[in-house]
Protein backbone atom coordinates (compact mmCIF):
# COMPACT_ATOMS: atom_id res chain seq x y z
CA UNK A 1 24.12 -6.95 93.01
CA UNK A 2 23.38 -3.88 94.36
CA UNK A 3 25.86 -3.26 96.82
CA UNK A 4 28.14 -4.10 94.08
CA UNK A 5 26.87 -1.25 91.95
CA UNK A 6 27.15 1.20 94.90
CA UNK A 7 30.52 0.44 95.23
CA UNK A 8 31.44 0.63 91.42
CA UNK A 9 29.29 4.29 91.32
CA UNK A 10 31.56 5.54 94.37
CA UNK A 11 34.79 5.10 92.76
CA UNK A 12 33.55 6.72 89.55
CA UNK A 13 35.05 10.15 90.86
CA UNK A 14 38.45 8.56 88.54
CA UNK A 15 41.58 9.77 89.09
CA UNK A 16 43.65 11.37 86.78
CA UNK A 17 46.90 10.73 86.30
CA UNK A 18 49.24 13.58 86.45
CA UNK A 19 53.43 14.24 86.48
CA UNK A 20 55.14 16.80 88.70
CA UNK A 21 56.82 19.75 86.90
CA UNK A 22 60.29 20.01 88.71
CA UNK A 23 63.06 22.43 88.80
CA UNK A 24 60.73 26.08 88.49
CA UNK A 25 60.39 28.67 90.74
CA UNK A 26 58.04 31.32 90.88
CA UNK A 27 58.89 34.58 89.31
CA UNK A 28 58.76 37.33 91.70
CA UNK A 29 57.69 40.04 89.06
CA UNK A 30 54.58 37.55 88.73
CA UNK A 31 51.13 37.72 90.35
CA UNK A 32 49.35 34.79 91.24
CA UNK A 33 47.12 34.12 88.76
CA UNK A 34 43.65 33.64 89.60
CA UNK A 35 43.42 30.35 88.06
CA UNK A 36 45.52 27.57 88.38
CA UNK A 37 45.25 26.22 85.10
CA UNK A 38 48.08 27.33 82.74
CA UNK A 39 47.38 26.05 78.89
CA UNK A 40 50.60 28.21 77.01
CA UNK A 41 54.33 28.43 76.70
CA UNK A 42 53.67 31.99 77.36
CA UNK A 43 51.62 31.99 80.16
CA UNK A 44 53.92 29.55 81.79
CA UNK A 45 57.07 31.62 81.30
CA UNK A 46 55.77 34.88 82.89
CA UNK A 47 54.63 33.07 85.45
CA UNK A 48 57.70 30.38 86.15
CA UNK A 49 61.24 30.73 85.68
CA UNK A 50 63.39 27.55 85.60
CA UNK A 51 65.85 26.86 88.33
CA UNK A 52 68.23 23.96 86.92
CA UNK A 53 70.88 22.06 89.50
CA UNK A 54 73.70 20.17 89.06
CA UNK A 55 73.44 15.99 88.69
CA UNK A 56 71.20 14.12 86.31
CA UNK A 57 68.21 15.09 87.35
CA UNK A 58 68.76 18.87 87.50
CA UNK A 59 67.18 19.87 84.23
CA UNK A 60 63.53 21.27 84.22
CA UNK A 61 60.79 18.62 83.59
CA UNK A 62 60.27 19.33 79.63
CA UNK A 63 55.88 20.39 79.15
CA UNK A 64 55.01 19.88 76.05
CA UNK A 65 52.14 22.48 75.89
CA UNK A 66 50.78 21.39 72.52
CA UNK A 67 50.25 18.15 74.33
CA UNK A 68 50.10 18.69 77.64
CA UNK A 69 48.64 21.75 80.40
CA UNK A 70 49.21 22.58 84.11
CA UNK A 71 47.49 23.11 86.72
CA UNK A 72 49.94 25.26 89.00
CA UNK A 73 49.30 25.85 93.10
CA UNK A 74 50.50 29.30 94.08
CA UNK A 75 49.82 29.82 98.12
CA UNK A 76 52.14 32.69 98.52
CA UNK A 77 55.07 33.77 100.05
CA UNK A 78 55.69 32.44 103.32
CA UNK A 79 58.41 32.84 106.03
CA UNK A 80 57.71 29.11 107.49
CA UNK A 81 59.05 26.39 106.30
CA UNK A 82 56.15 24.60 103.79
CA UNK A 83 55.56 21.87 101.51
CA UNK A 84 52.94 20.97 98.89
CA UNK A 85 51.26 17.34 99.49
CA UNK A 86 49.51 16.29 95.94
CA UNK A 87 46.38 14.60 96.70
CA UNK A 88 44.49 13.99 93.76
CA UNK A 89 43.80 15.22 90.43
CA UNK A 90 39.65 14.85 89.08
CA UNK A 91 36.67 15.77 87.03
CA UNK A 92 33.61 17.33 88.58
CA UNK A 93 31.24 18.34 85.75
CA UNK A 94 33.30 20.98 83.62
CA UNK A 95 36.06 21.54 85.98
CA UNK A 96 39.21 19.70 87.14
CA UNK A 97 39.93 19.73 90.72
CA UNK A 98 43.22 19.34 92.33
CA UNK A 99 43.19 18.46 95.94
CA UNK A 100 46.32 18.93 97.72
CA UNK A 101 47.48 19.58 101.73
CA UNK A 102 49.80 22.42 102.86
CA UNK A 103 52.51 21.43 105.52
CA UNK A 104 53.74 24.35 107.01
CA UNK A 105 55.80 24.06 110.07
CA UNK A 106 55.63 26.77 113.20
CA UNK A 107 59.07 27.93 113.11
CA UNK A 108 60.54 31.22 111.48
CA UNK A 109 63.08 30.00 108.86
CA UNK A 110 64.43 33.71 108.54
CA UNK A 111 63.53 34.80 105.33
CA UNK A 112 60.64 34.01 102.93
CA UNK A 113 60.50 31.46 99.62
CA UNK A 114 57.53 30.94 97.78
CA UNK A 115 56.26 27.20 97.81
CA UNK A 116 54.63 26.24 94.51
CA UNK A 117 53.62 22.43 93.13
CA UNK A 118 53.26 21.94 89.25
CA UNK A 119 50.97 19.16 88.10
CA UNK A 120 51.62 18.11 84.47
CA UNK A 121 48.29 16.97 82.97
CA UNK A 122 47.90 15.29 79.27
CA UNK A 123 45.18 17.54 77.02
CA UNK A 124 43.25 13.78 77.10
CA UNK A 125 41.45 15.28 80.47
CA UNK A 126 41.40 19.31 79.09
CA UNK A 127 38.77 20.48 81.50
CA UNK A 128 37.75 24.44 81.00
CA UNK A 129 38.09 25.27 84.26
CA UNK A 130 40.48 23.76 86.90
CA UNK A 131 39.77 24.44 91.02
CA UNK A 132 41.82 24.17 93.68
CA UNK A 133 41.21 22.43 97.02
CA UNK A 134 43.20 22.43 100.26
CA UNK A 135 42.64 19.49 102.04
């Protein structure tokens, strides 16, 4: 019985579930923000500009910010070529923590782009503070 409870206490960390925001970019007139959590309309636009493409899925995901928050991962501008790996999205006391892994690649690509990741989060698991941690 007691191993059993060990093992139910260790997954308590819970995951939270979480959508990708698609089809932003960061606006170059923006700073960084010191936290990643982003609760307005407002906020959102002067930080993110949206970057539609052709087909059926070229449309910026719709956030519904009476509804719904982000959490937004900023690393900077970068001349290498670099992706954003989610990892996972959870409470720790009065903060949410997103865990995520940057990929960057050794290679010059010739110019520099700015490499952001948008997690969508319901107002269900509204957390005052939100942290960021590269894996």
């Amino acid at each position: 019985m007691a191993i059993l409870a060990a093992a139910v206490l260790a997954g308590c960390k819970g995951s939270i579930d979480y959508r990708e925001a698609k089809n932003y970019f960061f606006r170059n007139d923006a700073e960084i923000p010191a936290s990643p959590l982003v609760e307005t309309q407002a906020e959102f636009d002067s930080l993110f500009g949206m970057a539609t493409t052709m087909g059926p899925d070229g449309k910026p995901t719709a956030i519904d910010f009476d509804k719904e928050f982000v959490i937004a991962v900023v690393p900077g501008e970068t001349n290498r070529p670099t992706t954003i790996e989610p990892k996972e999205l959870y409470k720790a006391g009065d903060s949410l923590v997103f865990s995520y892994k940057l990929n960057q690649k050794d290679e010059d690509q010739g110019y520099t782009t700015q490499p952001i990741f948008i997690a969508i989060v319901s107002r269900d698991h509204y957390a005052p503070k939100a942290v960021l941690h590269e894996e």
